[in-house]
N, C-alpha and C. Protein backbone atom coordinates (compact mmCIF):
# COMPACT_ATOMS: atom_id res chain seq x y z
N UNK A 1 0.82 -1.19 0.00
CA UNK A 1 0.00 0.00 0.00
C UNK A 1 0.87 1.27 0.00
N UNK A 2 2.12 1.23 0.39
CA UNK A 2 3.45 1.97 0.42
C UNK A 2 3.14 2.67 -0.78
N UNK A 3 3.46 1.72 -1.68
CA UNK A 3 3.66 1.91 -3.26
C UNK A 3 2.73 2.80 -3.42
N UNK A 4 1.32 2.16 -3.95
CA UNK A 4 -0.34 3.15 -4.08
C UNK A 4 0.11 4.66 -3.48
N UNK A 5 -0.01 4.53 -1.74
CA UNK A 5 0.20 5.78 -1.46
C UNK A 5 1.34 6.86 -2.37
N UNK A 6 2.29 6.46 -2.70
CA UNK A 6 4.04 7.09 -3.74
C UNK A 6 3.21 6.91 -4.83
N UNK A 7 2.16 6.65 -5.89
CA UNK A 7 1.97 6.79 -6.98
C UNK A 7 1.21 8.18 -6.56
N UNK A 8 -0.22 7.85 -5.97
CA UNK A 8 -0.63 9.40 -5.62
C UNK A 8 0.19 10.50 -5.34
N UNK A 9 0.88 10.09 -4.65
CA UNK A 9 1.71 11.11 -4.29
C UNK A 9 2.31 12.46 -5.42
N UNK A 10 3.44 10.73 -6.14
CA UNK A 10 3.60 11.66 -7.47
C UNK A 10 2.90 12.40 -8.01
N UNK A 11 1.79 12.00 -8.48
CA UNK A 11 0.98 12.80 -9.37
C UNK A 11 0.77 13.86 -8.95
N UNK A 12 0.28 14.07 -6.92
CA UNK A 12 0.12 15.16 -6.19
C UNK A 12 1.15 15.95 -6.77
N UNK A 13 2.39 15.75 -6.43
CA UNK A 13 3.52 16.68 -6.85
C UNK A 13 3.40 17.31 -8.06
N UNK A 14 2.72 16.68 -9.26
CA UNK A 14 2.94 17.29 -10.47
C UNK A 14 1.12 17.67 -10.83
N UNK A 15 0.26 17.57 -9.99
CA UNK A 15 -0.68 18.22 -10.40
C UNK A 15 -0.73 19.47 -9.72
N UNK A 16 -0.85 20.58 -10.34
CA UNK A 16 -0.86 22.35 -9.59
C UNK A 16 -2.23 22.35 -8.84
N UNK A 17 -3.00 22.08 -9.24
CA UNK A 17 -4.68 22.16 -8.84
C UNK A 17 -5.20 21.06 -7.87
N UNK A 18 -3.95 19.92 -7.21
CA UNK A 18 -4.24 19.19 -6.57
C UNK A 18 -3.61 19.17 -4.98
N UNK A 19 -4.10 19.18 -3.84
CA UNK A 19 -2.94 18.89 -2.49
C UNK A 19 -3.34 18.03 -1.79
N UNK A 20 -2.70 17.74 -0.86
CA UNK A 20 -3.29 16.57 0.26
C UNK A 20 -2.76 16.77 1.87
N UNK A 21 -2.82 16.32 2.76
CA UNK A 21 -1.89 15.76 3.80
C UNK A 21 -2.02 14.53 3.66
N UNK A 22 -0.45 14.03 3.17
CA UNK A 22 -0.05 12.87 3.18
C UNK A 22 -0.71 11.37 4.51
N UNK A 23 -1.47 10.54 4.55
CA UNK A 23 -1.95 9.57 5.34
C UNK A 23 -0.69 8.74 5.73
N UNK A 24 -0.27 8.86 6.75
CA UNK A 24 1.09 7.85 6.66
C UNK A 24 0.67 6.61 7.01
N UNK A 25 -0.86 6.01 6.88
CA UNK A 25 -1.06 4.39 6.93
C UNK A 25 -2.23 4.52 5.75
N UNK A 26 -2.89 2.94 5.80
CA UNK A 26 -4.38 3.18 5.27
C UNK A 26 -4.40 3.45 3.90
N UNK A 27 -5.49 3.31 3.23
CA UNK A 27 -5.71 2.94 2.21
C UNK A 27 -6.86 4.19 1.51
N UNK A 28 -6.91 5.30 2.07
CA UNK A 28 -8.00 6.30 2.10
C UNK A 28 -6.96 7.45 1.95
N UNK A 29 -7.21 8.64 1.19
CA UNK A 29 -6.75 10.22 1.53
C UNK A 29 -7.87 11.38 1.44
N UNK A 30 -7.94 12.32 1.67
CA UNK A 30 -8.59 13.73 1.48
C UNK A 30 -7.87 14.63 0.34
N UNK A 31 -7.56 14.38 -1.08
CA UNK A 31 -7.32 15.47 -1.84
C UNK A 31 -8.06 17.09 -1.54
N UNK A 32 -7.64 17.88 -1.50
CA UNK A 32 -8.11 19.03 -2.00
C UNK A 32 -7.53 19.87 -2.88
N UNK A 33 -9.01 19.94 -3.81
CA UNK A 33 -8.47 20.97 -5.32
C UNK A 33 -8.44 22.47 -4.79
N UNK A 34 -7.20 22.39 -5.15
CA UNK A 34 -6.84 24.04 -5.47
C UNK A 34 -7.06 25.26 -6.34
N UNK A 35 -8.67 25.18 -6.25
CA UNK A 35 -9.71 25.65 -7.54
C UNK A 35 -9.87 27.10 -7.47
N UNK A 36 -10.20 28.24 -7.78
CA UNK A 36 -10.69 29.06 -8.15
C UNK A 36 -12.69 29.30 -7.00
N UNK A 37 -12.56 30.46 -6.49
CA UNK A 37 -14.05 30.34 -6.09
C UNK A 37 -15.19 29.60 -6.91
N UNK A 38 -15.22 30.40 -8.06
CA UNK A 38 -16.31 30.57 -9.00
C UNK A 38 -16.15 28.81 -9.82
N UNK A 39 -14.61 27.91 -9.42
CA UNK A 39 -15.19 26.85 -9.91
C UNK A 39 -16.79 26.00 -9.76
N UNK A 40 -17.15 25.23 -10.60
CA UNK A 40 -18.53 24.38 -10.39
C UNK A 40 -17.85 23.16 -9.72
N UNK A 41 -17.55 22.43 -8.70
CA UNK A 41 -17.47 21.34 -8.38
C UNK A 41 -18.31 20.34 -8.53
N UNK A 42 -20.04 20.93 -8.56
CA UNK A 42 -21.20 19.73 -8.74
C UNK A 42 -20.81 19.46 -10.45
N UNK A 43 -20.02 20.22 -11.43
CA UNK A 43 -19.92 20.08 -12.28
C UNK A 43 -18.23 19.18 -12.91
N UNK A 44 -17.48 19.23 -11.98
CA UNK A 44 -16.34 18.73 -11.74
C UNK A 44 -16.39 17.20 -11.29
N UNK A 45 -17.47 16.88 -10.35
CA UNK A 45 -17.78 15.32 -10.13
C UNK A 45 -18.67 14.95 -10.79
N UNK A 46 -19.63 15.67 -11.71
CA UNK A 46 -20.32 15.30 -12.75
C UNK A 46 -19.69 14.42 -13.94
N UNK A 47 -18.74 15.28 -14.24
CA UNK A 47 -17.65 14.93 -15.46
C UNK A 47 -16.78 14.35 -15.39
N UNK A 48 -16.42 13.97 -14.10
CA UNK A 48 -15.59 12.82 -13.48
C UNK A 48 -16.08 11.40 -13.65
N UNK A 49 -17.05 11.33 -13.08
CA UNK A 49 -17.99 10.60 -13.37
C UNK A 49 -18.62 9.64 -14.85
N UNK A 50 -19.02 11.19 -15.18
CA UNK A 50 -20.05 10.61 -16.89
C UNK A 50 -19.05 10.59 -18.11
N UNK A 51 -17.87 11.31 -18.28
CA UNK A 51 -16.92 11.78 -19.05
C UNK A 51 -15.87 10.74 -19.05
N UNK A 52 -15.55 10.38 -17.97
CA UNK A 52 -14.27 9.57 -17.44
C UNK A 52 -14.53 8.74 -16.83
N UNK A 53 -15.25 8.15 -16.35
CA UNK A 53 -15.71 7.01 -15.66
C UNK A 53 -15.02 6.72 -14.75
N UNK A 54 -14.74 7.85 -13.70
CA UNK A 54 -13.80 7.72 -11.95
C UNK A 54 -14.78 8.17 -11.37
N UNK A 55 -14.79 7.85 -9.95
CA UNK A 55 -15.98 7.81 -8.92
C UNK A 55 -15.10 7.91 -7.77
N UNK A 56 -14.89 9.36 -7.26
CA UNK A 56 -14.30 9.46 -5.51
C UNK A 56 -15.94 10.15 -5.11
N UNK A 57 -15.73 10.24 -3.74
CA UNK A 57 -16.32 10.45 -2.74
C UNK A 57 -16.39 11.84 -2.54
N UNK A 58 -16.95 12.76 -2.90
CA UNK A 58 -17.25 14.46 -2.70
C UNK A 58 -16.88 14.49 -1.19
N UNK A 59 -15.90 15.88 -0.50
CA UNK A 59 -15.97 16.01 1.10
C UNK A 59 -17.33 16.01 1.49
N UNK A 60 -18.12 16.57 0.97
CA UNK A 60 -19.39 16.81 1.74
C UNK A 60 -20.51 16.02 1.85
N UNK A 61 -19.78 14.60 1.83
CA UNK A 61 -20.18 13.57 1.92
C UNK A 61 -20.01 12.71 3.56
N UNK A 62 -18.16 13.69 3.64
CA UNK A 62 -17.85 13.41 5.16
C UNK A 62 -17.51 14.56 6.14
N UNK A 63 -18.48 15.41 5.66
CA UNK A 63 -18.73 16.72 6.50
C UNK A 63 -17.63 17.09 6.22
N UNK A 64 -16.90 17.98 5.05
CA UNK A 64 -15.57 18.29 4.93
C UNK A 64 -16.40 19.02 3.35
N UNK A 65 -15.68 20.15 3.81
CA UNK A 65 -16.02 20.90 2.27
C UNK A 65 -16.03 20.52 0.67
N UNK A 66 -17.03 20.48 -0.20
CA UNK A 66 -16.52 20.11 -1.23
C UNK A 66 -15.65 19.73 -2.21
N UNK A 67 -14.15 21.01 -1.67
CA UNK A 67 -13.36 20.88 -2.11
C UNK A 67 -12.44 19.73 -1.75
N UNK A 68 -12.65 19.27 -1.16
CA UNK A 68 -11.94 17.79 -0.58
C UNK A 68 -12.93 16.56 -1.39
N UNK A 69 -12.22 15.66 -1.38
CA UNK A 69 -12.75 14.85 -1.75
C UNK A 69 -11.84 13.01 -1.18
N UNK A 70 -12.68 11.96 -1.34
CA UNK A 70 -12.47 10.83 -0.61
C UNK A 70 -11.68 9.94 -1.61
N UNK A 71 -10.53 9.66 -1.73
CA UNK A 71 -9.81 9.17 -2.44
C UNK A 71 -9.20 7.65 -2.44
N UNK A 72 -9.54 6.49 -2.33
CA UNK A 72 -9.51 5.06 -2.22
C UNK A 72 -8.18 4.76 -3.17
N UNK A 73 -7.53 4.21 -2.42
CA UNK A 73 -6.12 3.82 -3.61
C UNK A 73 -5.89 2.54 -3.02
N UNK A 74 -6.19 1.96 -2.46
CA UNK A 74 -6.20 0.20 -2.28
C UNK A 74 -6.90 -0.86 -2.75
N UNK A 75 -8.15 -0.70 -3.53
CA UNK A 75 -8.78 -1.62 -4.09
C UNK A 75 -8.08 -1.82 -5.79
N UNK A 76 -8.10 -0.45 -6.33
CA UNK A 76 -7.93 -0.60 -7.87
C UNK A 76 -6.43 -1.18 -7.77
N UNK A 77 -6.10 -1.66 -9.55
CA UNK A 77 -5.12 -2.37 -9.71
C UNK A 77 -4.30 -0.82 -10.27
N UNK A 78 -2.78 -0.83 -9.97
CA UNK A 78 -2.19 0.47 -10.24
C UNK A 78 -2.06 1.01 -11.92
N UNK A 79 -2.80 0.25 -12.40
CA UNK A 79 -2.76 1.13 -13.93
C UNK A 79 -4.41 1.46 -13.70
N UNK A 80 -5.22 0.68 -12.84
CA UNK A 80 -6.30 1.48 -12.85
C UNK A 80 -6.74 3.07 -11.55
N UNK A 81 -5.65 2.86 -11.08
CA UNK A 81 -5.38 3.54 -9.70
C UNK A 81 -5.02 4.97 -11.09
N UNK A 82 -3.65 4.87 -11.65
CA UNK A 82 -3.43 5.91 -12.65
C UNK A 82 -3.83 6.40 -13.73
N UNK A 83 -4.63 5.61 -14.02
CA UNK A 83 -5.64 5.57 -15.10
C UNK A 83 -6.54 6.85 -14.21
N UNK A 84 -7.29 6.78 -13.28
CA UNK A 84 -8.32 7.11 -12.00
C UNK A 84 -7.61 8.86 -11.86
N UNK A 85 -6.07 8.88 -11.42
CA UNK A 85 -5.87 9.98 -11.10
C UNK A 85 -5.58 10.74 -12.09
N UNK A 86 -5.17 10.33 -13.59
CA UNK A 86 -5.41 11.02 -15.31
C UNK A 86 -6.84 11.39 -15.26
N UNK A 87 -7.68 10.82 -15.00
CA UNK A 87 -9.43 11.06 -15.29
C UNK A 87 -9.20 12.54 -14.50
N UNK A 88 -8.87 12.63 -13.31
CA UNK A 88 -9.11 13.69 -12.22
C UNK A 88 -8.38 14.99 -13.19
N UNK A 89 -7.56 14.90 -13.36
CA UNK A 89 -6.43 15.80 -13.94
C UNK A 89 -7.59 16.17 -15.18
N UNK A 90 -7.70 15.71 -15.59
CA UNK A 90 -8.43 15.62 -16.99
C UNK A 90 -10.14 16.05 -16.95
N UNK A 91 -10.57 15.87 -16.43
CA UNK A 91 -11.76 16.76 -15.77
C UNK A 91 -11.72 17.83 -15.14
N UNK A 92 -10.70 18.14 -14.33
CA UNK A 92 -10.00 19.52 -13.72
C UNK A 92 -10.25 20.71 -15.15
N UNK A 93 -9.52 20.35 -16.26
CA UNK A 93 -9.38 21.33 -16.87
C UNK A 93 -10.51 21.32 -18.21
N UNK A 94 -11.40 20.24 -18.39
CA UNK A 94 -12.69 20.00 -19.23
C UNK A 94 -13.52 20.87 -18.97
């Protein structure tokens, strides 16, 4: 799960619009996008969703602002784990 956690990671590092506090166990994180007010987020997990076919967990699902969101990196297999965090990146700017 080492690993999973260091793939997110990376990407964290190289996405501008993405941050986290690092989970140092566990199989779960809290991304938060580094969006603009006036972004649409109901429109950001829309297109995540219907566009790209990735499915995280909106914060305000776990009483945590929209801009967070619930991020699972232990079930998928790691090309579908990166596959998952390309969709994100890729709806960010759609």
């Amino acid at each position: 799960m080492a690993r999973r956690r260091d793939i997110v990671q990376d990407w964290i590092d190289g996405e501008t619009l993405v941050d986290w506090v690092r989970p140092q166990g566990g199989v779960v994180g809290f991304p938060r996008l580094d969006v603009d007010a006036g972004f649409d987020l109901d429109r950001f997990y829309t297109r995540l969703l219907e566009e790209h076919g990735t499915y995280v967990g909106p914060g305000h699902w776990f009483e945590m602002p929209k801009r967070f969101f619930r991020l699972g990196f232990g079930w998928p297999t790691e090309a579908e784990l990166r596959g998952g965090l390309d969709a994100i990146s890729a709806a960010l700017r759609s």
